[in-house]
Each structure stands twice: as structure tokens, then as C-alpha cells.
N, C-alpha and C. Protein backbone atom coordinates (compact mmCIF):
# COMPACT_ATOMS: atom_id res chain seq x y z
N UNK A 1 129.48 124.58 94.02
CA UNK A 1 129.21 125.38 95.18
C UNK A 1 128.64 126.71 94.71
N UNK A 2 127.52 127.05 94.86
CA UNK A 2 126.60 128.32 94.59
C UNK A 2 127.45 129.26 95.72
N UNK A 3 127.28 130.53 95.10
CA UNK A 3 127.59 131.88 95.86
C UNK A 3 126.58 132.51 96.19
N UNK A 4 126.53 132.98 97.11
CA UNK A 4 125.55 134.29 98.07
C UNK A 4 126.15 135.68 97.05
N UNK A 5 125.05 136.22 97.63
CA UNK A 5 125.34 137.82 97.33
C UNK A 5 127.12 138.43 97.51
N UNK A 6 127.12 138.28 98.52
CA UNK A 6 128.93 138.42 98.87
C UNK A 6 129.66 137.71 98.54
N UNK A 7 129.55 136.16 98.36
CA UNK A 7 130.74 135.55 97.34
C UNK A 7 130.52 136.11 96.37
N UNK A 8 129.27 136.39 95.61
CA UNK A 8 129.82 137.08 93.79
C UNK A 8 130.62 138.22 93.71
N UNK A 9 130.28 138.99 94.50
CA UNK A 9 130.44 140.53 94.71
C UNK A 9 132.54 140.28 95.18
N UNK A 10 132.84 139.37 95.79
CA UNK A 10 134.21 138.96 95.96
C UNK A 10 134.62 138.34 94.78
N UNK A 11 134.07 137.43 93.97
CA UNK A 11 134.29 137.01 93.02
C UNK A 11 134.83 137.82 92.14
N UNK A 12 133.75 138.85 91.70
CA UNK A 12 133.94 139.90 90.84
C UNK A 12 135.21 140.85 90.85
N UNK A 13 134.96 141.19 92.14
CA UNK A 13 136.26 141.73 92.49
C UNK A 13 138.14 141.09 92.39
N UNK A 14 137.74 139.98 92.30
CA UNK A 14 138.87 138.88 92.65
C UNK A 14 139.22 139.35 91.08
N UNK A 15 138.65 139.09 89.73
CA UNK A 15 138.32 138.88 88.83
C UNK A 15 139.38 140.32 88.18
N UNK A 16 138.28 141.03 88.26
CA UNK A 16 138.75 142.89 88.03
C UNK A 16 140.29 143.13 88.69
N UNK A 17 140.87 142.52 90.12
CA UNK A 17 141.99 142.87 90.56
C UNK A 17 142.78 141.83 89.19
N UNK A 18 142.20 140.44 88.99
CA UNK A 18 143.55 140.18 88.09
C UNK A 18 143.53 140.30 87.04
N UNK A 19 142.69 141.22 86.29
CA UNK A 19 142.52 141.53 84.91
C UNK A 19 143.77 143.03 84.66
N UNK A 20 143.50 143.80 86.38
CA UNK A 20 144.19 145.32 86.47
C UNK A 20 146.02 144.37 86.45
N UNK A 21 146.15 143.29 87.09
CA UNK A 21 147.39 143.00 87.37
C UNK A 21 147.82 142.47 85.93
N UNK A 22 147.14 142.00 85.17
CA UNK A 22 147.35 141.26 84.09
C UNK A 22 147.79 142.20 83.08
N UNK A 23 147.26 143.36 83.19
CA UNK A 23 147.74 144.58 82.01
C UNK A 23 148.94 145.17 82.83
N UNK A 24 148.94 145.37 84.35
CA UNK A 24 150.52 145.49 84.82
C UNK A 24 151.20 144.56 84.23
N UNK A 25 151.19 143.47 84.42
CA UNK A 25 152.39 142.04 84.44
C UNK A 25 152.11 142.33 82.79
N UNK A 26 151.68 142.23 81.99
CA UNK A 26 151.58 142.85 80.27
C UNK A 26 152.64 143.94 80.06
N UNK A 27 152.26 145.10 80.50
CA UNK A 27 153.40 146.48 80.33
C UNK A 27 154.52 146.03 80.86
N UNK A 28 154.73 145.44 82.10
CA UNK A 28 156.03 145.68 82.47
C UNK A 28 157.33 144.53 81.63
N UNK A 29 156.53 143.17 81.26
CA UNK A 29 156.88 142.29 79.94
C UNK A 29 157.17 142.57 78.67
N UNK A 30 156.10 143.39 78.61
CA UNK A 30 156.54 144.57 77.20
C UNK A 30 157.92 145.20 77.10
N UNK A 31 157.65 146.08 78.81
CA UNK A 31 158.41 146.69 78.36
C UNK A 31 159.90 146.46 78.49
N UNK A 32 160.23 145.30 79.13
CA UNK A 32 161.29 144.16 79.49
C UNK A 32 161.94 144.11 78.33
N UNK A 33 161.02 143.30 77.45
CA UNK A 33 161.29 143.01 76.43
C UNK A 33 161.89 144.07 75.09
N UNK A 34 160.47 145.16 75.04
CA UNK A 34 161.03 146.17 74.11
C UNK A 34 162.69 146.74 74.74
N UNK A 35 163.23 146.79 75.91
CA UNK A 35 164.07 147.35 76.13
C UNK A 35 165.31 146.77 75.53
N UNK A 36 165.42 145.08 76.12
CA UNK A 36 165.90 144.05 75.72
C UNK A 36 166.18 144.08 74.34
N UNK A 37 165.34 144.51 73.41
CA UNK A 37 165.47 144.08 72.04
C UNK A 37 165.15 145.72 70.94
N UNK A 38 165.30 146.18 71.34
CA UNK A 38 165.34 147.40 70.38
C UNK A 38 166.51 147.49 70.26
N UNK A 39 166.40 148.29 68.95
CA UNK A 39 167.48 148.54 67.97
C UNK A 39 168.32 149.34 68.82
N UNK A 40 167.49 150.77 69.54
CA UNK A 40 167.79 151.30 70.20
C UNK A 40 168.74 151.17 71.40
N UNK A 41 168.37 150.43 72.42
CA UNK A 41 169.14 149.83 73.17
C UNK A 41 170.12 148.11 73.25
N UNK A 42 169.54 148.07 72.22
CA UNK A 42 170.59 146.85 71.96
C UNK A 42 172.25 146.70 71.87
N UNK A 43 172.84 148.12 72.10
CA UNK A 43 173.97 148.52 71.97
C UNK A 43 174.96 148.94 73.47
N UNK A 44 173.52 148.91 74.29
CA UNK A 44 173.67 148.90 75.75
C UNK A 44 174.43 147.51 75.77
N UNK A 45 173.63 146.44 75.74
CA UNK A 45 173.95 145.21 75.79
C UNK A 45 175.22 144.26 75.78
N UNK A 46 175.81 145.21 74.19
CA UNK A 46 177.20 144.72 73.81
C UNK A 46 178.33 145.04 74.28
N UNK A 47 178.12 146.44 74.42
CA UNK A 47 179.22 147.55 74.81
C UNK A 47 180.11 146.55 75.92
N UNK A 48 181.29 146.58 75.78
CA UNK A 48 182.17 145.75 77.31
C UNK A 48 182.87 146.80 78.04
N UNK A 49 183.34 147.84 77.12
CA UNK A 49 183.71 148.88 78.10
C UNK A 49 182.72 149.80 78.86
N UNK A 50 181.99 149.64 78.60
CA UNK A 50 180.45 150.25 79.31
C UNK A 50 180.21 149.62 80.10
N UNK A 51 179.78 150.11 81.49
CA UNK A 51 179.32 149.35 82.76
C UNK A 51 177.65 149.13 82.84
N UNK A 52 177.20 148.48 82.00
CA UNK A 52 176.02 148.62 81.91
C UNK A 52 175.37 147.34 82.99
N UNK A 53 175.91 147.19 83.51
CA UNK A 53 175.26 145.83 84.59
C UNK A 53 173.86 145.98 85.20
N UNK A 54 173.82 147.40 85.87
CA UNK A 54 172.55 147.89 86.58
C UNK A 54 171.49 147.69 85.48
N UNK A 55 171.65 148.61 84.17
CA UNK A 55 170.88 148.99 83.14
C UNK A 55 170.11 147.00 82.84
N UNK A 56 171.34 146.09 82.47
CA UNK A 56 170.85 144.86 82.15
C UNK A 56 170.03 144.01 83.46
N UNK A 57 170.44 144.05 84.57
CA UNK A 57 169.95 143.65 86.03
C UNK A 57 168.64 144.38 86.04
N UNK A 58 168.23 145.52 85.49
CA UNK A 58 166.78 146.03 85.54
C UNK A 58 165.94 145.86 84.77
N UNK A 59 166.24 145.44 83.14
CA UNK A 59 165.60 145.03 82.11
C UNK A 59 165.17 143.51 82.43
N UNK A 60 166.33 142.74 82.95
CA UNK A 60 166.08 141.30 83.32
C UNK A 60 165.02 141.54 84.69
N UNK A 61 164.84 142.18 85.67
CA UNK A 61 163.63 142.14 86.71
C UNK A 61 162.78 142.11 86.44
N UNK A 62 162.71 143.62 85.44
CA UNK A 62 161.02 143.46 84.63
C UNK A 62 160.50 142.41 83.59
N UNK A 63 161.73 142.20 83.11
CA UNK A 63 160.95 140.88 82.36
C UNK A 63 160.33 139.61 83.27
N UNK A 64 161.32 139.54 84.39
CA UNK A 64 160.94 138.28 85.44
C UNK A 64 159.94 138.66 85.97
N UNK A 65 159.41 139.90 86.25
CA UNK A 65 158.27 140.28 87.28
C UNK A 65 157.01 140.08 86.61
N UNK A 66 157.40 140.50 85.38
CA UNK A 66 156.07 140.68 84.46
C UNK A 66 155.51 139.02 84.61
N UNK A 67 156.67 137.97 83.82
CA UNK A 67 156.10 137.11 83.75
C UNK A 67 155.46 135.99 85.14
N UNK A 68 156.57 136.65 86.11
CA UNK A 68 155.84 135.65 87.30
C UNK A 68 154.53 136.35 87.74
N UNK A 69 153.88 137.65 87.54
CA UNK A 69 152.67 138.45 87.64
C UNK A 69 151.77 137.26 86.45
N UNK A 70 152.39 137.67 85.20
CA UNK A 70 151.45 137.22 84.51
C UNK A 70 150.81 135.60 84.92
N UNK A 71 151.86 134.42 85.28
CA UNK A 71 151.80 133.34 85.98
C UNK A 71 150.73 133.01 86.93
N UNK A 72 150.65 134.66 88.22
CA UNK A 72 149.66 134.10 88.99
C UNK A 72 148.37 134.65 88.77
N UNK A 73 148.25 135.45 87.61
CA UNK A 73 147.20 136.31 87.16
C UNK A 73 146.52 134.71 86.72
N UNK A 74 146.91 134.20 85.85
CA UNK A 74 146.43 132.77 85.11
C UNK A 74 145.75 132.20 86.20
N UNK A 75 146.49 131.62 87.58
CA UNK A 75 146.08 130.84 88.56
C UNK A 75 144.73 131.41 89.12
N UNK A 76 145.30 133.00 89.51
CA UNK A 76 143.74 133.81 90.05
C UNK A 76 142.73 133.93 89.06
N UNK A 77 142.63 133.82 87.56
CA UNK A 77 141.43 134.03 87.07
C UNK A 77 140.92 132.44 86.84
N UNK A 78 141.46 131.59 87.14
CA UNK A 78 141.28 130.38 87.04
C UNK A 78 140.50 129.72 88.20
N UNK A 79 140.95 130.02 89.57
CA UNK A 79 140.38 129.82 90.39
C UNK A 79 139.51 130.67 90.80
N UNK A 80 139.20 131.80 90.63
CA UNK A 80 137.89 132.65 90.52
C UNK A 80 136.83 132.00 89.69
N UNK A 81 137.04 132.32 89.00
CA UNK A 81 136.03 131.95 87.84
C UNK A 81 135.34 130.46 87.71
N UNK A 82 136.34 129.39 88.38
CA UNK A 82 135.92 128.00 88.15
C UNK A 82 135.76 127.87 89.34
N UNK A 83 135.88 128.32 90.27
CA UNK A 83 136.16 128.40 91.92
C UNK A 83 136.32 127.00 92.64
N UNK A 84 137.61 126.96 92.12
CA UNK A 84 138.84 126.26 92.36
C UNK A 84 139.66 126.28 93.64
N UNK A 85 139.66 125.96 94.25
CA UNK A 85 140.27 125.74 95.85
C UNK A 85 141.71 126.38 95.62
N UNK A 86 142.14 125.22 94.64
CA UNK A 86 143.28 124.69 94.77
C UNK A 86 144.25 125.79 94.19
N UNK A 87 143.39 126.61 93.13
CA UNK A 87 143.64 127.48 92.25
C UNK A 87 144.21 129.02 92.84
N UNK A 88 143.26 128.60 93.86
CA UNK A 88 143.54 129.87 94.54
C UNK A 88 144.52 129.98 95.65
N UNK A 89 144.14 128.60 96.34
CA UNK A 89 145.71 128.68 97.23
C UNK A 89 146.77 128.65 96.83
N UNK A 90 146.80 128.47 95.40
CA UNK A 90 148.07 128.46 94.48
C UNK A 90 148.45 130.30 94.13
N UNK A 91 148.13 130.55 93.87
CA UNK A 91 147.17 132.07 93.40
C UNK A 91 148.69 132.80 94.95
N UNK A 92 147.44 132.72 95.98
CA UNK A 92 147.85 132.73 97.57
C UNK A 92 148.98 132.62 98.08
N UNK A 93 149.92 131.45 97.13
CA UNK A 93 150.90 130.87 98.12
C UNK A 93 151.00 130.04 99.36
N UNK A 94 149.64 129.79 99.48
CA UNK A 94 148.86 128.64 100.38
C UNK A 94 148.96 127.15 100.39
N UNK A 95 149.28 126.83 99.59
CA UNK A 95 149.18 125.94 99.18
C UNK A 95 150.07 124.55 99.56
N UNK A 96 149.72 124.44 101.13
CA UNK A 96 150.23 123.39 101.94
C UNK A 96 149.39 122.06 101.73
N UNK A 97 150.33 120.96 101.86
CA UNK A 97 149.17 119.64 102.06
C UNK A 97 148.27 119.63 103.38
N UNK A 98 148.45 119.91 104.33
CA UNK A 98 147.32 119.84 105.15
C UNK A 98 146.49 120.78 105.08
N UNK A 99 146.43 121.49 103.78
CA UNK A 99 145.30 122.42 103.89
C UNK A 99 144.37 122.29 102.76
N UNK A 100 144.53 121.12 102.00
CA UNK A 100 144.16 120.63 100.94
C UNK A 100 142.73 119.87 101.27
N UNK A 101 141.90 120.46 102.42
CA UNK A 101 140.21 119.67 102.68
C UNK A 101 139.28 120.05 101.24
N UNK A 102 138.65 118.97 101.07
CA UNK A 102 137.80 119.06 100.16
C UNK A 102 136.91 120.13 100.32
């Protein structure tokens, strides 16, 4: 399926939004992780007399956020780029069987 002037110009754009989300869902994985595993805070972790629940409940979000970001970043540059229906209603959250027309 060829694009007009305005599908590329959406394309492009589609493209650039999940490249900007992809370095979000990147940092915030990072920084999930670096939190998770530094030397530094690794002592958060152990401590039992320390109420650190919030501190661990927020390290574990960002790691989950990052990676379900990074997840649909994959789907959106996938279905952009190959322009993929299916890719994108996935992308969307669209992704009902009766909406599955060729």
C-alpha cells in the first residue's frame, strides 16, 4: 500500500514519537535497574527492620513501565515502518477480531 503526502508525513511522525518513547522506556529501565542493583542501594533491599516497601514498589514500577513502553515501542516501529495493520492495532490496543479486515 503506497502513501500520499500525509500518510508519510504521519508515518514519520509515528516513527520519531516511538524512537522519543523508546529512550523514555530506555531511562526509566535503566534506571529501574541501576537502582535495583547498585552497590549503593542494594542495602535498601535487605534491611528488614527498615520499611522500605514504597522505596522497592517504585523501583519495581519503573522497571515494569520501562519494559512494557519498551514492548509497544517494538510493535509501533514495526507497524510503521512495515505498515502493518495488525502491528499497529497491537501498538493501539485495538486489536479486536472483528476488526481484523484485510
Amino acid at each position: 500500500m503506497a502513501l500520499d503526502g500525509c500518510g508519510l508525513v504521519c508515518k514519520y511522525i509515528l516513527v520519531l514519537f516511538n524512537i522519543i518513547f523508546a529512550v523514555v522506556g530506555f531511562a526509566l529501565l535503566g534506571l529501574g535497574l541501576w537502582l535495583r542493583f547498585s552497590n549503593n542501594t542494594r542495602g535498601i533491599f535487605e534491611v528488614e527492620a527498615l520499611n522500605s516497601s514504597a522505596f522497592v514498589v517504585g523501583v519495581t514500577v519503573l522497571i515494569a513501565l520501562g519494559s512494557v513502553m519498551l514492548i509497544v515501542v517494538v510493535f509501533g516501529d514495526y507497524g510503521a515502518c512495515n505498515e502493518k495493520r495488525c502491528a499497529l492495532q497491537v501498538m493501539t490496543g485495538y486489536d479486536s477480531p472483528g476488526n481484523l479486515d484485510p
